[in-house]
N, C-alpha and C. Protein backbone atom coordinates (compact mmCIF):
# COMPACT_ATOMS: atom_id res chain seq x y z
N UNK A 1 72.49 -68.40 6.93
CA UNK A 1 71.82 -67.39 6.16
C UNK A 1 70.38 -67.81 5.97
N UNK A 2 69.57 -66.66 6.09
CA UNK A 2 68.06 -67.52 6.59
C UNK A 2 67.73 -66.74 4.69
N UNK A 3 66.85 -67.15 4.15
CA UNK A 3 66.16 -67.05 2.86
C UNK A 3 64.62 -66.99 2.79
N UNK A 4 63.63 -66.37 2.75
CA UNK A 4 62.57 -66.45 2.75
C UNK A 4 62.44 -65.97 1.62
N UNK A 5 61.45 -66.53 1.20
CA UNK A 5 61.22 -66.20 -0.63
C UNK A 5 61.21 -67.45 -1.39
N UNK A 6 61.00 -67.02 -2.39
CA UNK A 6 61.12 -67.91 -3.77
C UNK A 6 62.58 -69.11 -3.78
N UNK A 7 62.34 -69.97 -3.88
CA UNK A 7 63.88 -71.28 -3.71
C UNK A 7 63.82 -71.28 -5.02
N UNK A 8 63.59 -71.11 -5.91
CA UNK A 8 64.32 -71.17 -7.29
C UNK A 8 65.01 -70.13 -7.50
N UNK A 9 65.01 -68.79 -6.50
CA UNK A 9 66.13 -67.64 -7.04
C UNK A 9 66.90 -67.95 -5.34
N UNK A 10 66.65 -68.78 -4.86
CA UNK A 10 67.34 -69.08 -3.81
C UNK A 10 69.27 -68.90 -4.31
N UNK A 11 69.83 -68.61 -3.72
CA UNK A 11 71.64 -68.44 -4.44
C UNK A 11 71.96 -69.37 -3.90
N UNK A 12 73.22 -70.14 -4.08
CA UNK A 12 74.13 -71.48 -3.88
C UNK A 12 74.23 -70.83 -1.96
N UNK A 13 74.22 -72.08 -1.75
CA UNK A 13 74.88 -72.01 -0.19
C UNK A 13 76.48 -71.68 -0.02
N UNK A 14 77.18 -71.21 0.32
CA UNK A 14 78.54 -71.08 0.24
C UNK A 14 78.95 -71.23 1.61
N UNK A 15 80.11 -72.07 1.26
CA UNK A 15 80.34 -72.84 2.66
C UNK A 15 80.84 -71.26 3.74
N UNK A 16 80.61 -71.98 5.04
CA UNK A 16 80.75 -71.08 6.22
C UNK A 16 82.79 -70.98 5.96
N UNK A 17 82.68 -69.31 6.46
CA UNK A 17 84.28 -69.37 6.18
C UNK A 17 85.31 -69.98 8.08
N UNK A 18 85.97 -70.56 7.53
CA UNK A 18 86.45 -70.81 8.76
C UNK A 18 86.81 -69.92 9.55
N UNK A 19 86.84 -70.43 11.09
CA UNK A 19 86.79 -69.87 12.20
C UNK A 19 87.61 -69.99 12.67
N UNK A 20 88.49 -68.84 13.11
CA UNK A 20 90.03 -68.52 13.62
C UNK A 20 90.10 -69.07 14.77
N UNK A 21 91.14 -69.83 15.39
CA UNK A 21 90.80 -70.33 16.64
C UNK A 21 90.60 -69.46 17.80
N UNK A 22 91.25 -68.11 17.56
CA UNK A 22 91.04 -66.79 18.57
C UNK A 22 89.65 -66.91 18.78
N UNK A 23 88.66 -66.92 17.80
CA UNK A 23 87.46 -66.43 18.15
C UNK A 23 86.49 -67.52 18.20
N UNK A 24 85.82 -67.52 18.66
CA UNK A 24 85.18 -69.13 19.27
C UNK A 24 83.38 -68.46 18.64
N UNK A 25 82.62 -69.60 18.03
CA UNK A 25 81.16 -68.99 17.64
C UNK A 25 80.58 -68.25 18.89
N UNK A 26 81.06 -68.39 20.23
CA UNK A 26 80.07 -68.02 21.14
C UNK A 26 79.93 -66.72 21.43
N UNK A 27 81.58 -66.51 21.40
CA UNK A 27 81.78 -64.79 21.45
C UNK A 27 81.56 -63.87 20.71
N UNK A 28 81.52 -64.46 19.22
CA UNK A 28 80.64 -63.32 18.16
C UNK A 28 79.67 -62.86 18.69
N UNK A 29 79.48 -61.95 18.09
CA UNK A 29 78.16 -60.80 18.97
C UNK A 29 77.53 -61.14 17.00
N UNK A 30 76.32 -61.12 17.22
CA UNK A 30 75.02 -61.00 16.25
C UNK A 30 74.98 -60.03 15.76
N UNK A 31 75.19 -59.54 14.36
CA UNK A 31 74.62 -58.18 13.62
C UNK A 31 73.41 -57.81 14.62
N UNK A 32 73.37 -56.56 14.91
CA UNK A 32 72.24 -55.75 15.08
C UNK A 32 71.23 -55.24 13.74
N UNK A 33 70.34 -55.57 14.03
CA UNK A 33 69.53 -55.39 12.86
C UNK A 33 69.21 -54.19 12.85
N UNK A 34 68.59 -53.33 13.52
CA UNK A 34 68.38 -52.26 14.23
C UNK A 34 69.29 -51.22 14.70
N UNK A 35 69.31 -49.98 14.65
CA UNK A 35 70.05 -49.48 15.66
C UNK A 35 69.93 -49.35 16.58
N UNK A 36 70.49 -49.11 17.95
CA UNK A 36 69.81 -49.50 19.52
C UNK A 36 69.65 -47.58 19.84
N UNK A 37 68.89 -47.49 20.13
CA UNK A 37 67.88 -46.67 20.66
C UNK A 37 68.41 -45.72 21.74
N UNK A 38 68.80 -44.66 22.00
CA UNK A 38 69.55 -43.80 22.26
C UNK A 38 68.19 -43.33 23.50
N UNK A 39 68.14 -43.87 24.58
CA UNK A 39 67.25 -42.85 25.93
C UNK A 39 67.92 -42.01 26.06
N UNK A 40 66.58 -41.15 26.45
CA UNK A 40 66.60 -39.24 27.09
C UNK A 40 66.89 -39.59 28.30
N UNK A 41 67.40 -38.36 28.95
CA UNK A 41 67.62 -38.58 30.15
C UNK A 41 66.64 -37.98 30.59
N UNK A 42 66.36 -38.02 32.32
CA UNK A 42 65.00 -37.65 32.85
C UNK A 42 65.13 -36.13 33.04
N UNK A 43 65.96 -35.66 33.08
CA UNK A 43 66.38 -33.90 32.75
C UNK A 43 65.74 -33.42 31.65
N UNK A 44 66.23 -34.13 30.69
CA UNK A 44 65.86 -33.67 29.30
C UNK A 44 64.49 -33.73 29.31
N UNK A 45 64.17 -35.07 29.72
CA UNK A 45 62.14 -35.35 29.27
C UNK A 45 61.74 -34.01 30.11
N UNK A 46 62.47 -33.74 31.44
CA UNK A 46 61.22 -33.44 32.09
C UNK A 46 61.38 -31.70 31.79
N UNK A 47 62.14 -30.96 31.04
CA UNK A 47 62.54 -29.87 29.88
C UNK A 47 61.38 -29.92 29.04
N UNK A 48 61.52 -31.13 28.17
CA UNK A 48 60.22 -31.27 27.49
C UNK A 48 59.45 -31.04 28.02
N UNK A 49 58.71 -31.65 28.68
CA UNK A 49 57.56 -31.91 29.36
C UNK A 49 56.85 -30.55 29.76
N UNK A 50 57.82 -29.30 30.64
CA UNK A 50 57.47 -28.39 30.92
C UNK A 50 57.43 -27.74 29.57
N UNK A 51 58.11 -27.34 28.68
CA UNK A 51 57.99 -26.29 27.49
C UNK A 51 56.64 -26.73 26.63
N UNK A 52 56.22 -28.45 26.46
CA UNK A 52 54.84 -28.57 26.35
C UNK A 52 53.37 -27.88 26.88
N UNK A 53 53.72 -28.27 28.45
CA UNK A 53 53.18 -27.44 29.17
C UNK A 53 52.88 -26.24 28.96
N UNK A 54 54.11 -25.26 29.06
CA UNK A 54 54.06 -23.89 28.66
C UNK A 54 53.27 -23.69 27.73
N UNK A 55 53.66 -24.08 26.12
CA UNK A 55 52.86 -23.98 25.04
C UNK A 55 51.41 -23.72 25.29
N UNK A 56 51.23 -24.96 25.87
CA UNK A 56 49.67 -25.69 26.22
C UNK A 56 48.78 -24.09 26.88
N UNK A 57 49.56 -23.51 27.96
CA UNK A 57 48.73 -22.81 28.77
C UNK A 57 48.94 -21.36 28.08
N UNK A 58 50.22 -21.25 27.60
CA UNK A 58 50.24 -19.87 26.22
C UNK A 58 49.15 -19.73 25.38
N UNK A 59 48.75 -20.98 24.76
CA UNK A 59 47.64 -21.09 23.62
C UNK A 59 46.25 -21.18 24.14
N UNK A 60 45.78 -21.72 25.71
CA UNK A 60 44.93 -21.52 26.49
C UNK A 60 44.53 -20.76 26.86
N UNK A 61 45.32 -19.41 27.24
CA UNK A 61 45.24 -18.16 27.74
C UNK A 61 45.11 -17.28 26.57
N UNK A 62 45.58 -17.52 25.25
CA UNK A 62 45.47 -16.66 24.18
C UNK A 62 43.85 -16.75 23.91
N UNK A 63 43.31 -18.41 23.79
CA UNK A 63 42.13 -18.66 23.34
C UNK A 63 41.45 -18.04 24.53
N UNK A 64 41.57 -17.82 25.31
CA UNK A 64 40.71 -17.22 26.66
C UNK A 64 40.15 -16.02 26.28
N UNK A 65 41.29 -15.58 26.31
CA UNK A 65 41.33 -14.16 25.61
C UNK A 65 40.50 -13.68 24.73
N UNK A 66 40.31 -14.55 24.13
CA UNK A 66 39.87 -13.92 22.44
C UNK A 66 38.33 -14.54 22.67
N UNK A 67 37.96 -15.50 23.57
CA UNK A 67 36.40 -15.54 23.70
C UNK A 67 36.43 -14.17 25.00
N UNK A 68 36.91 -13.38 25.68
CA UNK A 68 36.39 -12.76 26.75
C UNK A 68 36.32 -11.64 25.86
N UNK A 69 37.03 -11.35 24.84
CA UNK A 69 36.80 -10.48 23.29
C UNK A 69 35.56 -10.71 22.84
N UNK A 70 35.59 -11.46 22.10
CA UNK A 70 34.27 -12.04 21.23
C UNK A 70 32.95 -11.36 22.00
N UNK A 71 32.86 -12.01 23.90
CA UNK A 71 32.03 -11.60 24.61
C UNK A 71 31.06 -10.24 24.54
N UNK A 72 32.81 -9.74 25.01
CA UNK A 72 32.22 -8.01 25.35
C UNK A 72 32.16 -7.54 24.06
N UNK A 73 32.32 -8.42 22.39
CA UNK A 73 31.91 -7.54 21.39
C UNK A 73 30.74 -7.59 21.11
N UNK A 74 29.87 -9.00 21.68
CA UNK A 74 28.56 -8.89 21.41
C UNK A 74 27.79 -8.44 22.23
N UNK A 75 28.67 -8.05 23.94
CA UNK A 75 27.69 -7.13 24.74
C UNK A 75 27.57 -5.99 24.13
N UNK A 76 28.86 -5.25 23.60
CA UNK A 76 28.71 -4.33 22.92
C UNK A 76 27.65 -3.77 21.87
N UNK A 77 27.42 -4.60 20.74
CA UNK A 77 26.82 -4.29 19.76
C UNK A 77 25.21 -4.86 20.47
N UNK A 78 24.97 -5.41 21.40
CA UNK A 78 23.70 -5.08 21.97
C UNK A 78 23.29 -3.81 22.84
N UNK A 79 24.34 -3.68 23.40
CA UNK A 79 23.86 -2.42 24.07
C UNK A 79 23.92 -1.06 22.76
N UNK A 80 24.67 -0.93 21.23
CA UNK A 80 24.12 -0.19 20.62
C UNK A 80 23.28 -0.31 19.78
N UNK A 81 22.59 -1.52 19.86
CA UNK A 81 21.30 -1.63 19.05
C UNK A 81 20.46 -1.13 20.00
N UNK A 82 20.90 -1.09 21.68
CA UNK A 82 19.53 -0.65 22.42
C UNK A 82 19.38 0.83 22.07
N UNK A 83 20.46 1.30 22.32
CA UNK A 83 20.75 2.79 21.90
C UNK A 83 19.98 3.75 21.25
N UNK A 84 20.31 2.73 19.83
CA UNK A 84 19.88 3.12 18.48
C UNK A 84 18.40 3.50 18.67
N UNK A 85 17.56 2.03 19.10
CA UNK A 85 16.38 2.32 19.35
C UNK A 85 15.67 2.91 20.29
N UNK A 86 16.53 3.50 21.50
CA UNK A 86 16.29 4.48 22.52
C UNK A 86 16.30 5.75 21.75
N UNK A 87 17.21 5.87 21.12
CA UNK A 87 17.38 7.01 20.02
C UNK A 87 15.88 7.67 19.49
N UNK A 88 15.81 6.84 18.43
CA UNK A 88 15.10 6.76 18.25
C UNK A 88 13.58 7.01 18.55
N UNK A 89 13.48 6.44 19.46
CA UNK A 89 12.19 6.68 20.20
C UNK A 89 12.03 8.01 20.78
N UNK A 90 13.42 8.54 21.24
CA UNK A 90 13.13 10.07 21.56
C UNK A 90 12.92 10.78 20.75
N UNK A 91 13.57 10.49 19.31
CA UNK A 91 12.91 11.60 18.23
C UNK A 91 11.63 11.83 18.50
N UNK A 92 11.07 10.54 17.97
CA UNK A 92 9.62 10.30 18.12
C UNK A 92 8.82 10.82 18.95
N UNK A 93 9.48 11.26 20.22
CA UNK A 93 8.70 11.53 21.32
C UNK A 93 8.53 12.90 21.47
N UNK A 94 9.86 13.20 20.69
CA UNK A 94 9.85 14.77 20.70
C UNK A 94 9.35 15.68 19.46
N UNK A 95 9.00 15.12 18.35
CA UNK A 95 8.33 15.24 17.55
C UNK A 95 6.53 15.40 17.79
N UNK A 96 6.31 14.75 18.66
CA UNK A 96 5.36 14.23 19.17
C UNK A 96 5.16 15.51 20.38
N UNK A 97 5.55 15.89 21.47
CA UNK A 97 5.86 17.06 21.91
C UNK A 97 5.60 18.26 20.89
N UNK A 98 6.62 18.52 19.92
CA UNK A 98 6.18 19.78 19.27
C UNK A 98 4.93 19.89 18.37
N UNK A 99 4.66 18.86 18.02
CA UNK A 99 3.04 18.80 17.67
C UNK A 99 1.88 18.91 18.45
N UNK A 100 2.20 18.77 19.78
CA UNK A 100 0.86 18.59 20.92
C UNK A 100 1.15 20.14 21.67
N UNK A 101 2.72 21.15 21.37
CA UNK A 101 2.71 21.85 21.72
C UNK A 101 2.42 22.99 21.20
N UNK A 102 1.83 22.97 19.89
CA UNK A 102 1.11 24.05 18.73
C UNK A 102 -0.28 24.65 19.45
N UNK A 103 0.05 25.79 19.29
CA UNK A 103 -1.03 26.54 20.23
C UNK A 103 -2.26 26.54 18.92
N UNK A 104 -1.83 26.38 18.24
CA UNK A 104 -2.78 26.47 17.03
C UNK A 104 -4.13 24.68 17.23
N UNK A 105 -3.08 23.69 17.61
CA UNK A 105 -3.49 22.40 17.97
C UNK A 105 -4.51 22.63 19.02
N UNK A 106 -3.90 23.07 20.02
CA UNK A 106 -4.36 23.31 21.08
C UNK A 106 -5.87 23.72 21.14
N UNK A 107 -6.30 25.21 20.77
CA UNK A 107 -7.21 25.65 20.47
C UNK A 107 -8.24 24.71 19.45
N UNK A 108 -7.87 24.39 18.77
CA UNK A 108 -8.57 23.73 17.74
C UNK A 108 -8.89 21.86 18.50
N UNK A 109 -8.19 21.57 19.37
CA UNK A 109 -9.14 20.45 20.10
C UNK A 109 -9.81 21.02 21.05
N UNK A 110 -9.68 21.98 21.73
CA UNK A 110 -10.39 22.93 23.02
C UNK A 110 -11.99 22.82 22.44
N UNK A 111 -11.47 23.19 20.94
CA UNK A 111 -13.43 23.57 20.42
C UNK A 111 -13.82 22.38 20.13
N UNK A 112 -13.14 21.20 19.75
CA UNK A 112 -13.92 20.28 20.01
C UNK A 112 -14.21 19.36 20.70
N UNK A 113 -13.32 19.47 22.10
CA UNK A 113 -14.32 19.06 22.96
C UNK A 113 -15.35 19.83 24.08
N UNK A 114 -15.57 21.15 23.06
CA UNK A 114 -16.77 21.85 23.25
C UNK A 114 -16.26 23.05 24.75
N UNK A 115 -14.99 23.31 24.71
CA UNK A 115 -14.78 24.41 25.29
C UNK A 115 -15.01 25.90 24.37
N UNK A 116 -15.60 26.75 25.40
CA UNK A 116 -15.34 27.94 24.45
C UNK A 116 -14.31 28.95 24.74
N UNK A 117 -13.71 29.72 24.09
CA UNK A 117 -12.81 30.42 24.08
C UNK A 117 -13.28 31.76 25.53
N UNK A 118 -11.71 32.04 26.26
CA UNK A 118 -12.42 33.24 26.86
C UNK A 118 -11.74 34.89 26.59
N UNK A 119 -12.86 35.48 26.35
CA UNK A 119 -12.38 36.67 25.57
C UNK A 119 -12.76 38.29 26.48
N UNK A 120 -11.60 38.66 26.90
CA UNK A 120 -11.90 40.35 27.41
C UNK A 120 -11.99 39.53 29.24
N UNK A 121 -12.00 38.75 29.69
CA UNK A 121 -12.11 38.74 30.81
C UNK A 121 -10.83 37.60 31.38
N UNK A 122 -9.94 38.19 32.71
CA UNK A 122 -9.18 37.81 32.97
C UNK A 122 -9.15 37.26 34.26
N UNK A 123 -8.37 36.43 34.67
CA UNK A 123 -8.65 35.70 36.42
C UNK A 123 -6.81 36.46 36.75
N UNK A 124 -7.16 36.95 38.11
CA UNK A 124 -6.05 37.19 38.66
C UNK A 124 -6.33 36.31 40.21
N UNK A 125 -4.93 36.36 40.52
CA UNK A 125 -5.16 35.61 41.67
C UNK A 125 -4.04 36.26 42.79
N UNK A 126 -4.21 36.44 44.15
CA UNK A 126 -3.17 37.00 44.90
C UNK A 126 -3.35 36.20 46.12
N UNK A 127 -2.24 36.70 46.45
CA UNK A 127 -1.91 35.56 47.97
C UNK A 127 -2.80 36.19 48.72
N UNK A 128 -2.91 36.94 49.11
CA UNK A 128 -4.24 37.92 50.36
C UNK A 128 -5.44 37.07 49.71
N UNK A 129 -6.04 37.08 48.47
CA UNK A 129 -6.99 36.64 48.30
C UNK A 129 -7.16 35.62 48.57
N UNK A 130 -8.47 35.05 49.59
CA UNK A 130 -9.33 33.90 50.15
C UNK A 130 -9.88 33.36 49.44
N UNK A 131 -10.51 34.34 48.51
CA UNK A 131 -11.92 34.10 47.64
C UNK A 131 -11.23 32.89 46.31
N UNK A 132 -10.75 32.55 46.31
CA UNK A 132 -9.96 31.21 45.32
C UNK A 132 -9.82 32.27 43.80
N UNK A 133 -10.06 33.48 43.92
CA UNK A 133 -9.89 34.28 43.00
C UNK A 133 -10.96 34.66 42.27
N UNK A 134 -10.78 36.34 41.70
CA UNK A 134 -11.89 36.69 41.05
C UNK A 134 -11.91 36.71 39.91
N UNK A 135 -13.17 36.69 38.94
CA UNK A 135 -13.14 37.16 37.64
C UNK A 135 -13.41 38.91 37.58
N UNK A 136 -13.10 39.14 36.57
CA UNK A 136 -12.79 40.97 36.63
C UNK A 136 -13.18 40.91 35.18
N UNK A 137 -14.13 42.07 35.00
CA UNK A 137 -14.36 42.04 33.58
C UNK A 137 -13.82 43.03 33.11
């Protein structure tokens, strides 16, 4: 009996109990301290092994997924911010149009850049005519 520790709470030695002559010290087998360890078989591991696997490329392909998501959500929301401001700009443009298309506008920059108005006399023009067209009063 092995003792490690303290020898003052060490317990009395008690003599070894005798040994039956059937059984001889050599053939005793040693307490196992341990329990002995139960191997997989290579079936089993290699079961494991693949359903790891599996997992592995399930959760790979999910995460794939969800960045080729992510992707096209931020192509997305760029192409409608372009939109927006394409939008936009056509108001603008067309706003811009019906203001330059005011006949009232019109006339009123004509006079100042010093055109004058023409009044009672008209230009016609015809295909027979050579003359690049006449004035007719």
């Amino acid at each position: 009996m092995a003792y490690y520790g303290n020898l003052a709470l060490r317990p009395e030695r008690v003599e070894e109990q005798k040994v039956k002559p059937s059984q001889s010290p050599r053939h005793q087998t040693p307490p196992s301290r341990s329990p002995r360890r139960r191997h997989l078989p290579i079936g089993e591991k290699l079961i494991y092994l693949f359903t790891v696997a599996a997992v592995a490329f399930v959760a790979g392909l999910i995460i794939f997924r969800y960045a080729q998501i992510y992707q096209i959500n931020g192509e997305l929301q760029t192409t409608n911010k372009a939109y927006n401001l394409t939008a936009e700009q056509t108001k603008e443009l067309q706003r811009e149009i019906e203001r330059l298309s005011d006949p009232g506008a019109i006339r009123k920059k004509a006079v100042e850049l010093g055109y004058v108005p023409v009044t009672g006399e008209s230009i016609e023009a015809s295909k027979n005519d050579r003359s690049g067209g006449a004035i007719k009063p």
